[in-house]
N, C-alpha and C. Protein backbone atom coordinates (compact mmCIF):
# COMPACT_ATOMS: atom_id res chain seq x y z
N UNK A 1 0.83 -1.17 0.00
CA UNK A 1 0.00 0.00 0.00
C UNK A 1 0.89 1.25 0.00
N UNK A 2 0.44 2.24 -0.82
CA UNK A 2 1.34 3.24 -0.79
C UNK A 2 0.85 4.23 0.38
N UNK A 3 1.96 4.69 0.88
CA UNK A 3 1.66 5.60 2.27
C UNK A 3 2.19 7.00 2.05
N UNK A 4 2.44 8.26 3.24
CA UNK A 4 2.41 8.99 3.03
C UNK A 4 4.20 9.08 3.31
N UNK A 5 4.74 8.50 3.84
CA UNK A 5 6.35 7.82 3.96
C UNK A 5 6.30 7.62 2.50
N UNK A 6 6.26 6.90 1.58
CA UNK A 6 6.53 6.89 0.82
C UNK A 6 6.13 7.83 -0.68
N UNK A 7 5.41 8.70 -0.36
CA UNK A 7 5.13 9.48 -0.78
C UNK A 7 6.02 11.15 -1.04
N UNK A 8 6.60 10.92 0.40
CA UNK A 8 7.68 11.54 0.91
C UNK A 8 9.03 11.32 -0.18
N UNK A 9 9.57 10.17 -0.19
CA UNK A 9 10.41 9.07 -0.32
C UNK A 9 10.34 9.53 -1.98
N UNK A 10 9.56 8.72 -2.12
CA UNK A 10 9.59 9.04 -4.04
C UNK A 10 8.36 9.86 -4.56
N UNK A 11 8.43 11.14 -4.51
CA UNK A 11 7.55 11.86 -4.68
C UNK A 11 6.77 11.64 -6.15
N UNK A 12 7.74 11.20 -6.87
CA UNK A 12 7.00 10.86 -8.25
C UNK A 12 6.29 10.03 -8.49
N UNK A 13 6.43 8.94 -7.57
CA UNK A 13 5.28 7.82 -7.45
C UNK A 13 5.86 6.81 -8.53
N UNK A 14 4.61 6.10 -9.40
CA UNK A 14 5.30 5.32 -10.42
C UNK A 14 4.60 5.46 -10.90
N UNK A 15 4.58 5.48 -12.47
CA UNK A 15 4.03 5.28 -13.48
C UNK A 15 3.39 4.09 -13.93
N UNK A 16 2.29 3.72 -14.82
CA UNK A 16 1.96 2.81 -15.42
C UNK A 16 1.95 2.88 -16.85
N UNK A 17 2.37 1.92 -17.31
CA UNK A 17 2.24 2.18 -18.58
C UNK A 17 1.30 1.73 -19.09
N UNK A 18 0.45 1.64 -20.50
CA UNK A 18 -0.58 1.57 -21.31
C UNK A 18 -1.17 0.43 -20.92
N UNK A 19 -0.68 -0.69 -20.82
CA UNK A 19 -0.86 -2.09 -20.54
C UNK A 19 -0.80 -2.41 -18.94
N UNK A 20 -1.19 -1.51 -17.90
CA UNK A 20 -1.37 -1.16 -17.10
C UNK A 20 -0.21 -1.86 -16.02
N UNK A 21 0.99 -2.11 -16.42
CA UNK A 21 2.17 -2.44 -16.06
C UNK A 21 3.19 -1.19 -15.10
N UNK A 22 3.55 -1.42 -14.02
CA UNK A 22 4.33 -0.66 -13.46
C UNK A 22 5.74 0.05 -14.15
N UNK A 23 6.52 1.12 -14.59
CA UNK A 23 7.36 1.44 -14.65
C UNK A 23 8.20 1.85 -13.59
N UNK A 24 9.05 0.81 -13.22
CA UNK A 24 10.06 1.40 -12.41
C UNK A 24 11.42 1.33 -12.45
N UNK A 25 11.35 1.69 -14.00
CA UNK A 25 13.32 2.34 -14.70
C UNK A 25 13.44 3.59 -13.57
N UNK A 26 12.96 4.26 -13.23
CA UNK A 26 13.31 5.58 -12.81
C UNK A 26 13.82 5.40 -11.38
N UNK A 27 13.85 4.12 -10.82
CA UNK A 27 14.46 3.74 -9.42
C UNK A 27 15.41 2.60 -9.65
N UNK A 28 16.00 2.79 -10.85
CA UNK A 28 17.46 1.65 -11.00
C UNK A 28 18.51 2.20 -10.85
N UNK A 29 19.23 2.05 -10.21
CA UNK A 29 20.82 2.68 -9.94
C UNK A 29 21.05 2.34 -11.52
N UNK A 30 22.39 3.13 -11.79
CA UNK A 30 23.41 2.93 -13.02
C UNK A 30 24.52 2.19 -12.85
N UNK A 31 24.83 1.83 -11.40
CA UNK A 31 25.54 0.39 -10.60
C UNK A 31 25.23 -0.58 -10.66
N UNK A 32 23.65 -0.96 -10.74
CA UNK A 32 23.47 -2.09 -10.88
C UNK A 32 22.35 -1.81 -11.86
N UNK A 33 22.31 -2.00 -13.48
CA UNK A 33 21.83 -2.10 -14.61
C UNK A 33 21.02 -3.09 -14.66
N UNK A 34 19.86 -3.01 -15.74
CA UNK A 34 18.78 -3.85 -15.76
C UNK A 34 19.79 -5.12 -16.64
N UNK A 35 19.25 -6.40 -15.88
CA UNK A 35 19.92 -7.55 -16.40
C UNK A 35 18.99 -8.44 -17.48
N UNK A 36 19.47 -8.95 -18.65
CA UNK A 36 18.52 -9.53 -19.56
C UNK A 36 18.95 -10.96 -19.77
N UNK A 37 17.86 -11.93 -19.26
CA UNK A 37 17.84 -13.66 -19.34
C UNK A 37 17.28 -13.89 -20.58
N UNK A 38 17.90 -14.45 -21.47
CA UNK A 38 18.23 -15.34 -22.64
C UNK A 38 17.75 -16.49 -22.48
N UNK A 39 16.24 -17.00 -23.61
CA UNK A 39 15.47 -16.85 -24.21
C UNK A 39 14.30 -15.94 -22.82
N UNK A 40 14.16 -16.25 -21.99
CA UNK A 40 13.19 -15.48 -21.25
C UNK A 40 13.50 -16.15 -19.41
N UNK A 41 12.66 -15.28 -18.67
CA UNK A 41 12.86 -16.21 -17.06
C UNK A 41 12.67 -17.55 -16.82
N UNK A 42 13.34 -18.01 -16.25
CA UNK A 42 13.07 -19.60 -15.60
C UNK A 42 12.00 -20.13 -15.14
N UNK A 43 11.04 -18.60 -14.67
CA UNK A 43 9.94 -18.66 -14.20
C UNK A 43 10.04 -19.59 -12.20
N UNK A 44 11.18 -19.45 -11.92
CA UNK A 44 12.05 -19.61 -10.99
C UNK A 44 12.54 -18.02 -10.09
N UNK A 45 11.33 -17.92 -9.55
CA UNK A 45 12.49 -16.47 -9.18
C UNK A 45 13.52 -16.86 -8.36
N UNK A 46 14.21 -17.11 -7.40
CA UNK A 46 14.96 -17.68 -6.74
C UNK A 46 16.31 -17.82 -7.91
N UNK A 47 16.05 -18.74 -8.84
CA UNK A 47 17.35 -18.65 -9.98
C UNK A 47 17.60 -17.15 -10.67
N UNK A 48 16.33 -17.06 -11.04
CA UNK A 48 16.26 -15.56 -11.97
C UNK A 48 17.37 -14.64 -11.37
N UNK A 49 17.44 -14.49 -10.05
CA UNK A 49 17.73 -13.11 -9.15
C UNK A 49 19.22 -14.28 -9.01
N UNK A 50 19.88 -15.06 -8.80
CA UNK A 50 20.62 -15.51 -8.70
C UNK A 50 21.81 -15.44 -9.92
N UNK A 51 20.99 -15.31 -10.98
CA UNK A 51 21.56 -14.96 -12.30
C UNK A 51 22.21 -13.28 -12.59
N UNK A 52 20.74 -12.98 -12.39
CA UNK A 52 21.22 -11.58 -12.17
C UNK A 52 22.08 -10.61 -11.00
N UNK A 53 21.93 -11.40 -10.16
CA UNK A 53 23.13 -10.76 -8.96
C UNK A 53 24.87 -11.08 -9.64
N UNK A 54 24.75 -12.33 -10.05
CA UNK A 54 25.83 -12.72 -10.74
C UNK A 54 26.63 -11.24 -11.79
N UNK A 55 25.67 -11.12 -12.32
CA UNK A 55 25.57 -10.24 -13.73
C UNK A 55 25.82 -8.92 -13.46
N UNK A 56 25.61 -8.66 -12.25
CA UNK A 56 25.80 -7.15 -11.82
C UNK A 56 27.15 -7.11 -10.35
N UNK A 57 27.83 -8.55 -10.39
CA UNK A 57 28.27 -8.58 -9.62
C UNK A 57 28.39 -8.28 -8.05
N UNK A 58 26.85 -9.16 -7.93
CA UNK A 58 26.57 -8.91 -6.24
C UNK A 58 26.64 -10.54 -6.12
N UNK A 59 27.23 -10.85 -4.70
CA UNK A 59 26.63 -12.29 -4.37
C UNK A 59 25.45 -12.47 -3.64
N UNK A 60 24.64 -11.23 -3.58
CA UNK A 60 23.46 -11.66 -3.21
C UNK A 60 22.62 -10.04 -3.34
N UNK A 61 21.23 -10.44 -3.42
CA UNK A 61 20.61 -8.93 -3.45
C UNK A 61 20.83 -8.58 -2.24
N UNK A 62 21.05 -6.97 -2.38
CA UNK A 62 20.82 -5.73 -1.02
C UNK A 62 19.53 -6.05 -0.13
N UNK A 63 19.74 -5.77 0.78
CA UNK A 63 18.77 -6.48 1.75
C UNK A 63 17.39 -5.10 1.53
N UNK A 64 18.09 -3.73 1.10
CA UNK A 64 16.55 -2.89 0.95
C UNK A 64 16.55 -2.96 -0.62
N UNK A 65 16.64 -4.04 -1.41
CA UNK A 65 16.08 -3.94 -2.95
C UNK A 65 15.87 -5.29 -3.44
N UNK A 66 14.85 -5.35 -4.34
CA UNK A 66 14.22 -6.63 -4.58
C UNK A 66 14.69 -6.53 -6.30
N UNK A 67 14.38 -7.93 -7.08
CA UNK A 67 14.47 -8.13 -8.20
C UNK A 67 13.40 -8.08 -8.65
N UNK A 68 12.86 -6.52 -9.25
CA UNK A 68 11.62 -6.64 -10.25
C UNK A 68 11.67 -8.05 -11.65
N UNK A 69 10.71 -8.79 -11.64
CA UNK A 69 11.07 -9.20 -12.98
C UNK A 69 9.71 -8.44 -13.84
N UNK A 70 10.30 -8.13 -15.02
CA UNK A 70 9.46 -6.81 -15.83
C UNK A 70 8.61 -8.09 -16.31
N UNK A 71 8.04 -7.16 -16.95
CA UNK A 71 6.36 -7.90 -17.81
C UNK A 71 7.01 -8.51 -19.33
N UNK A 72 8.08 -8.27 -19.96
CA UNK A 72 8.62 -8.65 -21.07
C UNK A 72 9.03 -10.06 -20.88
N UNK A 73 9.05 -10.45 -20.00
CA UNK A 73 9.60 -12.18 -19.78
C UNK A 73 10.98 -12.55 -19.82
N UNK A 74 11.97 -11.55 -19.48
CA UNK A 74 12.98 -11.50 -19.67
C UNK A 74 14.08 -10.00 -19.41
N UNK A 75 13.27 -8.95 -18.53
CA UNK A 75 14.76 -8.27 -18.17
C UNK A 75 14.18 -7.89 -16.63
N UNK A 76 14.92 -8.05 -15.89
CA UNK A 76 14.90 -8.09 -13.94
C UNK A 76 15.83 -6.45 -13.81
N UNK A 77 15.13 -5.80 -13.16
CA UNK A 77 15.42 -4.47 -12.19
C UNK A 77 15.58 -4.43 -11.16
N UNK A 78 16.70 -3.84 -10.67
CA UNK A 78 16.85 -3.99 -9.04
C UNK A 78 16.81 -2.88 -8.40
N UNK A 79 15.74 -2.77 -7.90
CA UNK A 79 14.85 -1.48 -7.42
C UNK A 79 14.63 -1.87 -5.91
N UNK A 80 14.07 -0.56 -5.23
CA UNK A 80 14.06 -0.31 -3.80
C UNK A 80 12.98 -1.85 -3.36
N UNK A 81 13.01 -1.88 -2.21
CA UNK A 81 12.13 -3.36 -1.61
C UNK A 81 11.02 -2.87 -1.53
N UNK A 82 10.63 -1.43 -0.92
CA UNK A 82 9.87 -1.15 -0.05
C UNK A 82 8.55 -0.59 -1.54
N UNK A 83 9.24 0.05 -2.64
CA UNK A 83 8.22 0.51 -3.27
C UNK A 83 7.92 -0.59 -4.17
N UNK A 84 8.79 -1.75 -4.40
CA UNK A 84 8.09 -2.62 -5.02
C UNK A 84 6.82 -3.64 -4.37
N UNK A 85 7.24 -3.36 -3.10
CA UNK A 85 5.80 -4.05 -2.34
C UNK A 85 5.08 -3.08 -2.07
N UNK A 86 4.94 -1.89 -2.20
CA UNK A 86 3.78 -1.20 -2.21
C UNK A 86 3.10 -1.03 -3.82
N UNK A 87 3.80 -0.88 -4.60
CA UNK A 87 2.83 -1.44 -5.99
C UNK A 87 2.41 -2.63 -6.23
N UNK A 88 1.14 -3.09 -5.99
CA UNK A 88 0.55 -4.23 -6.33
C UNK A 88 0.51 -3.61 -7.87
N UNK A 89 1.01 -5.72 -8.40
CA UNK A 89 1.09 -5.78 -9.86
C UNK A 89 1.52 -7.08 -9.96
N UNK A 90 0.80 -7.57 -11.26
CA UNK A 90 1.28 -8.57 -11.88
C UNK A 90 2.73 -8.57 -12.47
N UNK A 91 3.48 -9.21 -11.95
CA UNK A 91 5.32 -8.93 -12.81
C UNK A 91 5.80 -10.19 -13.55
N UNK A 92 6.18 -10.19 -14.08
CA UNK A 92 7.14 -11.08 -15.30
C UNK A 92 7.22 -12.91 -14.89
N UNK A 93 7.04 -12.77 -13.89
CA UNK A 93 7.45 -14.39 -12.86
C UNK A 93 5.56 -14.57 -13.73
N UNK A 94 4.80 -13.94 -12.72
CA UNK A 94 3.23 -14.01 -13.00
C UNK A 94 3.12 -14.35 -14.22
N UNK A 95 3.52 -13.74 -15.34
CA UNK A 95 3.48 -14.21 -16.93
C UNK A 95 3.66 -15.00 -17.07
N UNK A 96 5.31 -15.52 -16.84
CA UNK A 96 5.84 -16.56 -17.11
C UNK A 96 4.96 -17.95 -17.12
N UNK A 97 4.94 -18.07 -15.69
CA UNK A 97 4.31 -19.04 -15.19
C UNK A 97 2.75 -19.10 -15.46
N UNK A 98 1.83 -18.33 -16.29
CA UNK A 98 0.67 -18.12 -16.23
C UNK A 98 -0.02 -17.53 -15.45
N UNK A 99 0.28 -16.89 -14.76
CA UNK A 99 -0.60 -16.85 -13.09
C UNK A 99 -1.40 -15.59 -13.22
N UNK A 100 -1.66 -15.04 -14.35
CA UNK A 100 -1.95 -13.14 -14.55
C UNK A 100 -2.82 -13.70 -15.34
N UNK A 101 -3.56 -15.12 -15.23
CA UNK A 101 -4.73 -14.81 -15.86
C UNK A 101 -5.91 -14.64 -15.15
C-alpha cells in the first residue's frame, strides 16, 4: 500500500504504462543495470535473481532492494524493496508461469 512515507520518499510515485504495467526504470541505480535472461525467465524467481546478482556482480541482493522481474519475460530491475511491495502488480514471474490470468 502506498503511504504517506513513501510518498515523501519518491515523490514521483510510479508510473503505469498503457498495458497497465508498473514502470520502475526511474528507481534503478546505473551500478546495478537492468539484467537480460536469454530466451526469457526460468519462471524460478529464486534462480532468476541468482543470475542476475551474478551479472551485476553482487553475491546476493541488497537487503533494501528486490528483483523486479518486468512484464517482457525476460529483463529483472533492481529497485528499492519497499516501493516494489507497495505497488501491487502482476510482474514477469506471473506471466511466465501463467498466473496473470
Amino acid at each position: 500500500m502506498w503511504t504517506p512515507k513513501l510518498d515523501a520518499k519518491y515523490p514521483n510515485g510510479v508510473v503505469f504504462t498503457d498495458e497497465g504495467f508498473p514502470d520502475f526504470s526511474p528507481y534503478v541505480k546505473d551500478e546495478w543495470p537492468p539484467v537480460v535472461i536469454e530466451p526469457n525467465f526460468s519462471g524460478d524467481r529464486y534462480q532468476d535473481e541468482k543470475i542476475a546478482n551474478e551479472a551485476v556482480g553482487l553475491e546476493e541482493t541488497p537487503e533494501d532492494r528486490t528483483w523486479h522481474h518486468h512484464e517482457d519475460g525476460k529483463t529483472l530491475l533492481l529497485i528499492p524493496t519497499d516501493i516494489h511491495k507497495a505497488v501491487r502488480h502482476a510482474g514477469g514471474v506471473a506471466i511466465v508461469n501463467g498466473l496473470d490470468q
